[in-house]
C-alpha atoms as a PDB file:
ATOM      1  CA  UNK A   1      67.420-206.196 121.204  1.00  0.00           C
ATOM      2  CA  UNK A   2      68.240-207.410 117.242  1.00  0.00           C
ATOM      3  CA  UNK A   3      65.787-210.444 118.198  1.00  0.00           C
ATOM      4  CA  UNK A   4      62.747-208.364 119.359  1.00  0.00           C
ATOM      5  CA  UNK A   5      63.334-205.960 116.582  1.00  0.00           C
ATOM      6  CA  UNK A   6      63.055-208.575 114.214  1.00  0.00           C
ATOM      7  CA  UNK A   7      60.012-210.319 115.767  1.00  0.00           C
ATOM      8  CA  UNK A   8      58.211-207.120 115.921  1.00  0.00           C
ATOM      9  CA  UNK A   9      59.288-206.334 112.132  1.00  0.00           C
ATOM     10  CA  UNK A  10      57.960-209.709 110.896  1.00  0.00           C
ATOM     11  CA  UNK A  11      54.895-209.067 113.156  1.00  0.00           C
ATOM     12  CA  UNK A  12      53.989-205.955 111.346  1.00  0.00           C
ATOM     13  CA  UNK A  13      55.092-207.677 107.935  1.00  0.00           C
ATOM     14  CA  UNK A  14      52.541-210.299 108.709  1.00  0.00           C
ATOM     15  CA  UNK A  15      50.077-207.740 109.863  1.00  0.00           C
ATOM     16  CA  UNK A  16      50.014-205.681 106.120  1.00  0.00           C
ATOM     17  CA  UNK A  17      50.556-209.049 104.079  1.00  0.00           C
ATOM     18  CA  UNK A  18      47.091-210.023 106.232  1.00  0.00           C
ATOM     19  CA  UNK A  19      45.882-206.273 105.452  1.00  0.00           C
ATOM     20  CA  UNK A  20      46.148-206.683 101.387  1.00  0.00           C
ATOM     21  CA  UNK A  21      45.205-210.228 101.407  1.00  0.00           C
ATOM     22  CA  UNK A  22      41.871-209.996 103.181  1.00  0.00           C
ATOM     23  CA  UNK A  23      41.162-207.311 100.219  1.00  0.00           C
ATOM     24  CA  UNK A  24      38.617-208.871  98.600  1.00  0.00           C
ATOM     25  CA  UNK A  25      36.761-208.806  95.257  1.00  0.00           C
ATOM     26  CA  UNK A  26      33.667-207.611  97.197  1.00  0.00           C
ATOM     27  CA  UNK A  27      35.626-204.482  98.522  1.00  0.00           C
ATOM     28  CA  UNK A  28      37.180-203.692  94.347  1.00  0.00           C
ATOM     29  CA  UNK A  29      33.518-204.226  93.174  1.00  0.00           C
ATOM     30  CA  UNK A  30      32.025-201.570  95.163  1.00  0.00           C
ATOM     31  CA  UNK A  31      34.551-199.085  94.615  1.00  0.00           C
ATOM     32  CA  UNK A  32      34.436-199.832  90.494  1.00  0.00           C
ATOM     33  CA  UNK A  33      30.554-199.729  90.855  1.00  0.00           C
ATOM     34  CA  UNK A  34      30.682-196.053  92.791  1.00  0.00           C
ATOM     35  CA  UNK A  35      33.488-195.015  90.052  1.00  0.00           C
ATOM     36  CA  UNK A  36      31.357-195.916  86.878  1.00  0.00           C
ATOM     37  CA  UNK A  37      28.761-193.549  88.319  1.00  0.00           C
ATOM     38  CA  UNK A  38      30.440-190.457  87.097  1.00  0.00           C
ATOM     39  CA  UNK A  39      30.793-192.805  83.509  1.00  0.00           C
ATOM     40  CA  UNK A  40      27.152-193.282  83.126  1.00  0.00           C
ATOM     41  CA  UNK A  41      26.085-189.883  83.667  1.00  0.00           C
ATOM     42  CA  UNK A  42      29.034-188.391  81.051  1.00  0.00           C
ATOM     43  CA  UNK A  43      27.541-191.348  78.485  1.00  0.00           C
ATOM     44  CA  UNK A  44      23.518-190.330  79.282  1.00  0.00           C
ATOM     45  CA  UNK A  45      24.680-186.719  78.151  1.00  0.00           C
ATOM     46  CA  UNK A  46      26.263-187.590  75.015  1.00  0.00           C
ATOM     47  CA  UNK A  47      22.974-189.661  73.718  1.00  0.00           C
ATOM     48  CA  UNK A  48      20.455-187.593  71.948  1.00  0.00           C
ATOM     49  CA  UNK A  49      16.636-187.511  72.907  1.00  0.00           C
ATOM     50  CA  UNK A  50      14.464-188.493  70.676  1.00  0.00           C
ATOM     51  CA  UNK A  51      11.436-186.416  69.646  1.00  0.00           C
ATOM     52  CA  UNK A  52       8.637-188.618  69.523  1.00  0.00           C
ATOM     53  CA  UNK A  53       7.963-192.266  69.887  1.00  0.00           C
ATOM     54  CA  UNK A  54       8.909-194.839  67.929  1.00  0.00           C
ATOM     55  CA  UNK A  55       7.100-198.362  67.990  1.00  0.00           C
ATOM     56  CA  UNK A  56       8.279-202.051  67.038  1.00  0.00           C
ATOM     57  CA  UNK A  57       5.491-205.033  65.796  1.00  0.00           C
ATOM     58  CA  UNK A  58       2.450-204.511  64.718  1.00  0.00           C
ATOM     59  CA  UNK A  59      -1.319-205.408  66.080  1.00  0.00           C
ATOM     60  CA  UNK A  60      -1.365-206.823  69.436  1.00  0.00           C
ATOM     61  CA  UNK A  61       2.662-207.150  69.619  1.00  0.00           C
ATOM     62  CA  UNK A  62       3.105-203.697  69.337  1.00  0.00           C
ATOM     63  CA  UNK A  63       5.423-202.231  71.577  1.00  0.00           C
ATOM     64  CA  UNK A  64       5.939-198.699  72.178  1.00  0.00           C
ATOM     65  CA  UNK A  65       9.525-196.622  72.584  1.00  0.00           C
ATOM     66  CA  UNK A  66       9.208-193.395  74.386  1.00  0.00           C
ATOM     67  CA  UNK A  67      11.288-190.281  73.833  1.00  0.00           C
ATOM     68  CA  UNK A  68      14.675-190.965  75.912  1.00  0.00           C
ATOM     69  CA  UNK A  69      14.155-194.567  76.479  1.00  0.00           C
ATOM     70  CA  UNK A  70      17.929-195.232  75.174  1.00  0.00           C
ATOM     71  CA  UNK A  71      19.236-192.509  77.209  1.00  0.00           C
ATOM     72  CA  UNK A  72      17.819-193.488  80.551  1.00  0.00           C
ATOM     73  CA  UNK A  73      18.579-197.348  79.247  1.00  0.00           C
ATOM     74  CA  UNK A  74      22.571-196.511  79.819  1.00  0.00           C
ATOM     75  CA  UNK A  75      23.340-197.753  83.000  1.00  0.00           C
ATOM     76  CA  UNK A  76      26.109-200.331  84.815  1.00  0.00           C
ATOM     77  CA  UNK A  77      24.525-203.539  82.956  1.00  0.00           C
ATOM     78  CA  UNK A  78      25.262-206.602  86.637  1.00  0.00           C
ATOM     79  CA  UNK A  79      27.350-209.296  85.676  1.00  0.00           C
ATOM     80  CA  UNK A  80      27.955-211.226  89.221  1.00  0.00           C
ATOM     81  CA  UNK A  81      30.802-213.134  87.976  1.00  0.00           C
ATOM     82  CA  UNK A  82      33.026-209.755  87.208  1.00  0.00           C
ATOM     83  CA  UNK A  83      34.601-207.509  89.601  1.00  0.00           C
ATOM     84  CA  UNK A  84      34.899-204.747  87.474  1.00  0.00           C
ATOM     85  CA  UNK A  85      31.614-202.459  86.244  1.00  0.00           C
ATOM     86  CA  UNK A  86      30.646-202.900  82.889  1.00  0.00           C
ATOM     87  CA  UNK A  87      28.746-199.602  81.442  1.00  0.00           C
ATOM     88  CA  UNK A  88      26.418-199.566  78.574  1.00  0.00           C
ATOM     89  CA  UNK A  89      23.099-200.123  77.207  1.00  0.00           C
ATOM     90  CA  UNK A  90      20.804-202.691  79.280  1.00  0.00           C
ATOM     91  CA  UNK A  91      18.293-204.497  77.780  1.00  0.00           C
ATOM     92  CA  UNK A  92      14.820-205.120  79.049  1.00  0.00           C
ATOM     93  CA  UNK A  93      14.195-208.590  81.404  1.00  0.00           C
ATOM     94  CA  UNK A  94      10.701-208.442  80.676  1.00  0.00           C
ATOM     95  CA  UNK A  95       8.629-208.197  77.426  1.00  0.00           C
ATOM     96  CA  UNK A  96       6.107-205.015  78.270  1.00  0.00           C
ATOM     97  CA  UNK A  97       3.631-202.833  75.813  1.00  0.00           C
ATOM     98  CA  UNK A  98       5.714-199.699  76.412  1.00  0.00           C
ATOM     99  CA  UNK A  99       9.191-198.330  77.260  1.00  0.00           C
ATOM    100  CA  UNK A 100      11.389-195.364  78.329  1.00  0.00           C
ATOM    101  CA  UNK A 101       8.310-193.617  80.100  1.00  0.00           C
ATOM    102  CA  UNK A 102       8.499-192.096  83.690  1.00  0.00           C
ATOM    103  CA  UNK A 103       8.475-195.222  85.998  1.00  0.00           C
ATOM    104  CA  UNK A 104       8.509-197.967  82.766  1.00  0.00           C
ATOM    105  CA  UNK A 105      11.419-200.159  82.472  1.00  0.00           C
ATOM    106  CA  UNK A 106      13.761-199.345  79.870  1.00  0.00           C
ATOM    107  CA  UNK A 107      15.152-201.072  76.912  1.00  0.00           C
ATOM    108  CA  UNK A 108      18.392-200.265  74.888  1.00  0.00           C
ATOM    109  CA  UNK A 109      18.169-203.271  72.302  1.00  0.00           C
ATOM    110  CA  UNK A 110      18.369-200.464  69.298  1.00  0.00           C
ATOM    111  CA  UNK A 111      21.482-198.433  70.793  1.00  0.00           C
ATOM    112  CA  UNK A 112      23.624-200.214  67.736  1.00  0.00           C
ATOM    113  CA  UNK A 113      21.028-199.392  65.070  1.00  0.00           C
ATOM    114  CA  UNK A 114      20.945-195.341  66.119  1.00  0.00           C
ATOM    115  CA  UNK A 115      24.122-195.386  65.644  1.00  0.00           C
ATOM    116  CA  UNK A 116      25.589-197.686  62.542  1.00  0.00           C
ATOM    117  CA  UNK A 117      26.717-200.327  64.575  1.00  0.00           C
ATOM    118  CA  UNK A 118      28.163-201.266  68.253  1.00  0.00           C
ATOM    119  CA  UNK A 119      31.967-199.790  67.493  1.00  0.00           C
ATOM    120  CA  UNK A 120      30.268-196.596  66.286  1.00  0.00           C
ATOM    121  CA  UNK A 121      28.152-196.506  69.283  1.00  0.00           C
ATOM    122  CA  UNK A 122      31.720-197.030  71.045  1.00  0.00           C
ATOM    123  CA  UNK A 123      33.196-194.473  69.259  1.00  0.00           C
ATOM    124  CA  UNK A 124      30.601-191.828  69.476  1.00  0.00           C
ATOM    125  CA  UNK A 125      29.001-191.990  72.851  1.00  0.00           C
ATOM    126  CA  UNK A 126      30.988-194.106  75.340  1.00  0.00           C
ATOM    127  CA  UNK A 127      35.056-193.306  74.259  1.00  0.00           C
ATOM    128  CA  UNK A 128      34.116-189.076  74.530  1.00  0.00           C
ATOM    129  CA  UNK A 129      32.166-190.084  77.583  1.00  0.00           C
ATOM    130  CA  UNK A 130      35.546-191.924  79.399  1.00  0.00           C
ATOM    131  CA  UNK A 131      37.735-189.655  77.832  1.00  0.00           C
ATOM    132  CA  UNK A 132      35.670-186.897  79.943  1.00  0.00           C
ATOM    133  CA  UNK A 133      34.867-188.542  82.864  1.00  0.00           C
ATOM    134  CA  UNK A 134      38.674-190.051  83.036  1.00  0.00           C
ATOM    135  CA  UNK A 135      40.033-187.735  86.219  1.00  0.00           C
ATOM    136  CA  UNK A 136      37.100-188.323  88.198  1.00  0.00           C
ATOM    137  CA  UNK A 137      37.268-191.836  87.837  1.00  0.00           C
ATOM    138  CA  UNK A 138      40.662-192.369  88.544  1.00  0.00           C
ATOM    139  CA  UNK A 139      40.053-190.180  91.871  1.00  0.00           C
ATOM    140  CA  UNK A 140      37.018-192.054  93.044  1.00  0.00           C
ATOM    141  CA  UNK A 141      39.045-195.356  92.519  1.00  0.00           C
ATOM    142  CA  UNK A 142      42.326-194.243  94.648  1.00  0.00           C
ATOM    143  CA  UNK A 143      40.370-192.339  97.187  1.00  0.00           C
ATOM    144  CA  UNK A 144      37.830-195.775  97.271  1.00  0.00           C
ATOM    145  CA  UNK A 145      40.392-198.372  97.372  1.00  0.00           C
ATOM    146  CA  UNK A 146      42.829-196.152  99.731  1.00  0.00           C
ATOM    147  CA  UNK A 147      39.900-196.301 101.914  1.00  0.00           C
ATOM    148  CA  UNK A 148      39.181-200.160 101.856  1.00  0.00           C
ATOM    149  CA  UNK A 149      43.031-200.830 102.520  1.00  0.00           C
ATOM    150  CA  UNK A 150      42.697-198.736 105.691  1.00  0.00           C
ATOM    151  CA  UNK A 151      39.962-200.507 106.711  1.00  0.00           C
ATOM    152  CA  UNK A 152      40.730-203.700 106.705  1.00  0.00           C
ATOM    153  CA  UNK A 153      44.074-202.429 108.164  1.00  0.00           C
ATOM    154  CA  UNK A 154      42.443-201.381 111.247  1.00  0.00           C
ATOM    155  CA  UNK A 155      40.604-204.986 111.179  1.00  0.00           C
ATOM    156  CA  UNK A 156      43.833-206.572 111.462  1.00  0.00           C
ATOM    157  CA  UNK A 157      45.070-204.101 114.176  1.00  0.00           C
ATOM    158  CA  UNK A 158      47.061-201.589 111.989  1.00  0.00           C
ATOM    159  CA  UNK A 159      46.714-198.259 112.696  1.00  0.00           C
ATOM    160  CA  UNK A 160      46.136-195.557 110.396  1.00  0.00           C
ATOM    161  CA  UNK A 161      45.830-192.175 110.486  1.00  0.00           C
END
């Protein structure tokens, strides 16, 4: 009785150990990528919108900054080698006449300038912003990852409720 006991015990054992190793970095990064959501949209709010454009160069290098470009610019900036989501100002990929516009890309190169400097771009848009959005984040991250766990418990032949 003691024997089969055991064997079913280290079965099960074996079974969860499976369950928490087979949790990969692919199943963290997508719940950190669906929790910096809530981030991003508390750090868009805190931005102001410009007023009018603004341009850089001169002549034929002139490029053009619409109204809200560094606003719409705050995003989850992709860094493949991380797990975790990085949120923040992207910068453009590609050189283009104009910015910020409805459909244009967006570039946040200046975010540091608006503000005095990247710690008082820290400071005053993204700590408020996480300070904010801190509750929801931490929910969407245990609710995410409580959800990955099950699956790949029922994968390995756990069952959950």
């Amino acid at each position: 009785m003691s024997r089969s006991m055991n064997a079913e015990a280290k079965i099960w054992t074996n079974k969860v150990q499976k369950t928490f190793e087979t949790y990969s970095r692919k199943d963290r990064r997508a719940v950190m990528i669906r929790a910096a959501k809530p981030l991003i949209k508390a750090a868009r709010s805190r931005v102001p919108k410009g007023t009018r454009k603004h341009q850089r160069g001169s002549g034929a290098d002139r490029i053009v900054y619409n109204p809200g470009n560094l606003r719409r610019s705050i995003g989850r900036i992709p860094i493949r080698r991380l797990v975790d989501a990085i949120v923040g100002p992207r910068f453009a990929k590609k050189k283009v006449a104009e910015y910020g516009g409805v459909g244009q890309p967006t570039d946040g190169y200046y975010a540091h300038m608006l503000f005095g400097g990247a710690k008082q771009f820290k400071a005053v848009v993204m700590d408020p912003a996480l300070a904010s959005s801190k509750l929801e984040i931490i929910s969407i991250v245990e609710k995410g990852t409580r959800k990955s766990i099950k699956r790949r418990a029922r994968q390995n032949g756990i069952s959950t409720r």
